[in-house]
Protein backbone atom coordinates (compact mmCIF):
# COMPACT_ATOMS: atom_id res chain seq x y z
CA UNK A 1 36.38 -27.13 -7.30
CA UNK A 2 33.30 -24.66 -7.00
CA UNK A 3 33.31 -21.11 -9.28
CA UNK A 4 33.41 -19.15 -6.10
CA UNK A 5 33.77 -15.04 -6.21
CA UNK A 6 32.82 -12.14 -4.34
CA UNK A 7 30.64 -9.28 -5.16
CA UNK A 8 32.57 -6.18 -3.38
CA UNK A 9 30.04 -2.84 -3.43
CA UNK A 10 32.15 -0.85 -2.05
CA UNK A 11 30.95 2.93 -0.22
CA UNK A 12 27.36 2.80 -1.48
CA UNK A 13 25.35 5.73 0.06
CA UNK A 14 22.39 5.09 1.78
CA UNK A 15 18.96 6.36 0.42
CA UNK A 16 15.62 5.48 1.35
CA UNK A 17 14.07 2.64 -1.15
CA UNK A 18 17.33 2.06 -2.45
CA UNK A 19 18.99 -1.25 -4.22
CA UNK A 20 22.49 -0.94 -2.23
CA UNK A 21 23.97 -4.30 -3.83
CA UNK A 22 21.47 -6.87 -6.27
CA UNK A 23 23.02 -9.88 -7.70
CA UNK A 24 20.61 -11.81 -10.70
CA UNK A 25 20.77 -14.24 -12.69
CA UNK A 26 19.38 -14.07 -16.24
CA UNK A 27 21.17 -17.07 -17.70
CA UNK A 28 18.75 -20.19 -18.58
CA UNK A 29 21.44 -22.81 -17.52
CA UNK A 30 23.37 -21.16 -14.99
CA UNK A 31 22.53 -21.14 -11.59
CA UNK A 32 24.36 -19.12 -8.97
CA UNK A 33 24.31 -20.13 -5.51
CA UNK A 34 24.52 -17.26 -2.78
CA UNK A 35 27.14 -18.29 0.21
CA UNK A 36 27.57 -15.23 2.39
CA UNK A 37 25.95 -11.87 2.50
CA UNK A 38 27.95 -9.22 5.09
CA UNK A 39 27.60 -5.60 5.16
CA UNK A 40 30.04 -3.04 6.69
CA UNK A 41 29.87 0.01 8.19
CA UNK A 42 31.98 2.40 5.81
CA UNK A 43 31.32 5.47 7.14
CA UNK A 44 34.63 7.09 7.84
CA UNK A 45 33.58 11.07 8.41
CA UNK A 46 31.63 12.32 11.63
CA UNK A 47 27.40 12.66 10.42
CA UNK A 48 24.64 12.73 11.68
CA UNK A 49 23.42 8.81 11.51
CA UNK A 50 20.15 7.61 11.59
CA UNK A 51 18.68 4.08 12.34
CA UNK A 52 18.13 2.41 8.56
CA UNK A 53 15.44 -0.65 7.76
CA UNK A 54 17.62 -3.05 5.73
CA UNK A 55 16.08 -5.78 4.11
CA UNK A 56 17.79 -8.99 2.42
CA UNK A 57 15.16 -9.82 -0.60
CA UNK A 58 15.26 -12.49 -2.59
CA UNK A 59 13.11 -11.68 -6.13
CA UNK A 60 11.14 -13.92 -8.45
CA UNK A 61 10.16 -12.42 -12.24
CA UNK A 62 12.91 -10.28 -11.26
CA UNK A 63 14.26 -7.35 -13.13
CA UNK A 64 17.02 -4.82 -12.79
CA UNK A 65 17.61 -1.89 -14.81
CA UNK A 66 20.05 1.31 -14.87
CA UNK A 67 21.93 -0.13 -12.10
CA UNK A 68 25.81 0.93 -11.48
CA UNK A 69 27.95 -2.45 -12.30
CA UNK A 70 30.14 -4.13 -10.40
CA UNK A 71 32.62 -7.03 -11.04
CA UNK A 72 32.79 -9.58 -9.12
CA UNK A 73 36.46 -11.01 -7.87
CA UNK A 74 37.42 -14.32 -8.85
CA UNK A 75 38.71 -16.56 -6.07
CA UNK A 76 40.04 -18.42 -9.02
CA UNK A 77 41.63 -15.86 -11.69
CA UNK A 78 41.08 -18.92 -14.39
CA UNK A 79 37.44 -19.69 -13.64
CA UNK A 80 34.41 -18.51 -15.83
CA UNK A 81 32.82 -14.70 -14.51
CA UNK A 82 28.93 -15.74 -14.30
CA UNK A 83 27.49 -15.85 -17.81
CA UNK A 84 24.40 -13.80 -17.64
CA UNK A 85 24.68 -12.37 -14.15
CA UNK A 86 23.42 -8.03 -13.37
CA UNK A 87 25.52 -7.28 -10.46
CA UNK A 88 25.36 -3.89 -9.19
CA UNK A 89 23.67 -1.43 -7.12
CA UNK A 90 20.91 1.27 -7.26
CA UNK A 91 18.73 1.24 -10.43
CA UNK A 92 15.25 0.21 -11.30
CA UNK A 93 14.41 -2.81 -9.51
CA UNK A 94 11.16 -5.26 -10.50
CA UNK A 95 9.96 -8.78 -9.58
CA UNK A 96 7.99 -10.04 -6.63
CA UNK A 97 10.24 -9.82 -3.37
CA UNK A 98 10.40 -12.35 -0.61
CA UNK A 99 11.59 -11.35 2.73
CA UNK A 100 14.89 -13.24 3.92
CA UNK A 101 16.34 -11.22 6.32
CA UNK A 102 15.24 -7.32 8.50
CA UNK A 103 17.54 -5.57 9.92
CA UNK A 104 18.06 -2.09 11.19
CA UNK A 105 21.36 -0.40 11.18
CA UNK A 106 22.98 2.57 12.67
CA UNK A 107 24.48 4.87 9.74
CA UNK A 108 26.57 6.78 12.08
CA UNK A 109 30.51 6.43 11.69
CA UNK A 110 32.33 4.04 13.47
CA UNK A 111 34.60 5.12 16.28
CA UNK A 112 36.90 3.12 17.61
CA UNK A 113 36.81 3.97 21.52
CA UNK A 114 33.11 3.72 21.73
CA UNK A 115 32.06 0.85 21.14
CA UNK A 116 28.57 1.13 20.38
CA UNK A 117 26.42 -0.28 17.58
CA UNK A 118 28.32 1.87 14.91
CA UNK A 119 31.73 -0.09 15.90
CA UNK A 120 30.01 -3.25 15.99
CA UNK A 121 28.98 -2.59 12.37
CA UNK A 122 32.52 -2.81 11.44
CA UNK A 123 33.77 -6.19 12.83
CA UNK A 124 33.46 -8.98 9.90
CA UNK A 125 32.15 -12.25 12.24
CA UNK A 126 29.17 -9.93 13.70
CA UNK A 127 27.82 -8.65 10.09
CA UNK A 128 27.25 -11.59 8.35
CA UNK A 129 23.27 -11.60 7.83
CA UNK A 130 22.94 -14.67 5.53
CA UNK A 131 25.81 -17.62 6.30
CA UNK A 132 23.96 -20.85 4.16
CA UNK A 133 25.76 -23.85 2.96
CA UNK A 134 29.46 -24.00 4.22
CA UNK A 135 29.25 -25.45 7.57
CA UNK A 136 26.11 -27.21 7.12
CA UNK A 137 26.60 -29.99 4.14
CA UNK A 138 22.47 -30.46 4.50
CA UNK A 139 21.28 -26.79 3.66
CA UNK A 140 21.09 -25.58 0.38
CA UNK A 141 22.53 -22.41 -0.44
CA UNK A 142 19.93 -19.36 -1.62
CA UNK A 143 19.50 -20.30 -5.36
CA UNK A 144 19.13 -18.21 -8.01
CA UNK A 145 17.44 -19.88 -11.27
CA UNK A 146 16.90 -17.50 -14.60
CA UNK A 147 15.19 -14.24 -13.46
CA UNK A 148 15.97 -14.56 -9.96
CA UNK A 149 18.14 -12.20 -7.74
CA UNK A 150 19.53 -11.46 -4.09
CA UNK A 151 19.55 -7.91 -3.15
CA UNK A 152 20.33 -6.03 0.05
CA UNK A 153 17.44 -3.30 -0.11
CA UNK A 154 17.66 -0.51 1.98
CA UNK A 155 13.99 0.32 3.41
CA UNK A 156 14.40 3.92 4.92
CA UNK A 157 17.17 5.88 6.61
CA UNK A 158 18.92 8.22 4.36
CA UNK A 159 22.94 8.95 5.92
CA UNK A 160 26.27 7.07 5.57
CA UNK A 161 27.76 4.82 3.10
CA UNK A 162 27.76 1.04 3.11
CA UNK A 163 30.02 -1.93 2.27
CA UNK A 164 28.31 -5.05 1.02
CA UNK A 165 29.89 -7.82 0.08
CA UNK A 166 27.85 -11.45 -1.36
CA UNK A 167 30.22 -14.40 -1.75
CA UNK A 168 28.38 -16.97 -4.71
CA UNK A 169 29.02 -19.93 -6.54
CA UNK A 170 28.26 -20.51 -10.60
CA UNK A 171 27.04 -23.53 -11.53
């Protein structure tokens, strides 16, 4: 049975250049395998939004300092927590980046009746942005060796708070 868990960064405000949720791995015989990536819209209180340049990076030589923590949840409470793994959001962020994933979000609340982009941003199926290695035996899941890292970087666009969530696998 895989070590599977779930990274929850829960409310993270958006600022331009911004780390909103990194996962890396700084274990020499670990490797954690990234599953699912989904972000959510969480803002709850009328603003005004603005369109945000998200990027999902994936870092080489990577480094991550000063960053706000976050435990992961188990999906089995008697399974190892990664041995070596920085999860968290914000913070100093080095390494060379390589360019998974751009997309551009609307970081207006989410209203119900409207059913624009904003409420869109809020239904689980339709926010998944990286989906690698459960329904397709063949493809490899996103890797990450020692000094390696996912991160959902937030490009420019400076209003609401986000949910991320990255589902991995220690091995």
């Amino acid at each position: 049975m895989a070590n599977t868990q779930t990274a929850y960064f829960n409310g993270v405000a958006f600022a331009a250049t911004k780390n909103m949720a990194a996962i890396m791995n700084t274990s020499p015989t670990e490797k954690i395998k990234i599953r699912r990536v989904g972000l959510l819209n969480a803002q709850t209180a009328a603003v005004t939004g603005v369109l945000c340049a998200i990027e999902l990076r994936k870092y080489t030589s990577a480094t991550l300092t000063g960053s706000t923590a976050i435990t992961p949840v188990k999906h089995d409470s008697t399974l190892a927590a990664p041995a070596s793994a920085v999860i968290g959001h914000a913070g100093t962020i080095g390494g060379t980046p390589e360019l998974l994933r751009r997309i551009f979000w609307s970081s207006d609340e989410a209203a119900i009746s409207t059913g624009t982009l904003d409420e869109w941003e809020a239904m689980v199926p339709l926010n998944i942005i990286w989906d690698a290695g459960y329904y397709e035996p063949s493809a490899e899941p996103l890797t990450l060796n020692q000094n390696e890292s996912i991160m959902v970087y937030n490009v420019s666009g400076a209003a609401g708070l986000l949910d991320t969530w990255i589902e991995f696998t220690v091995v």
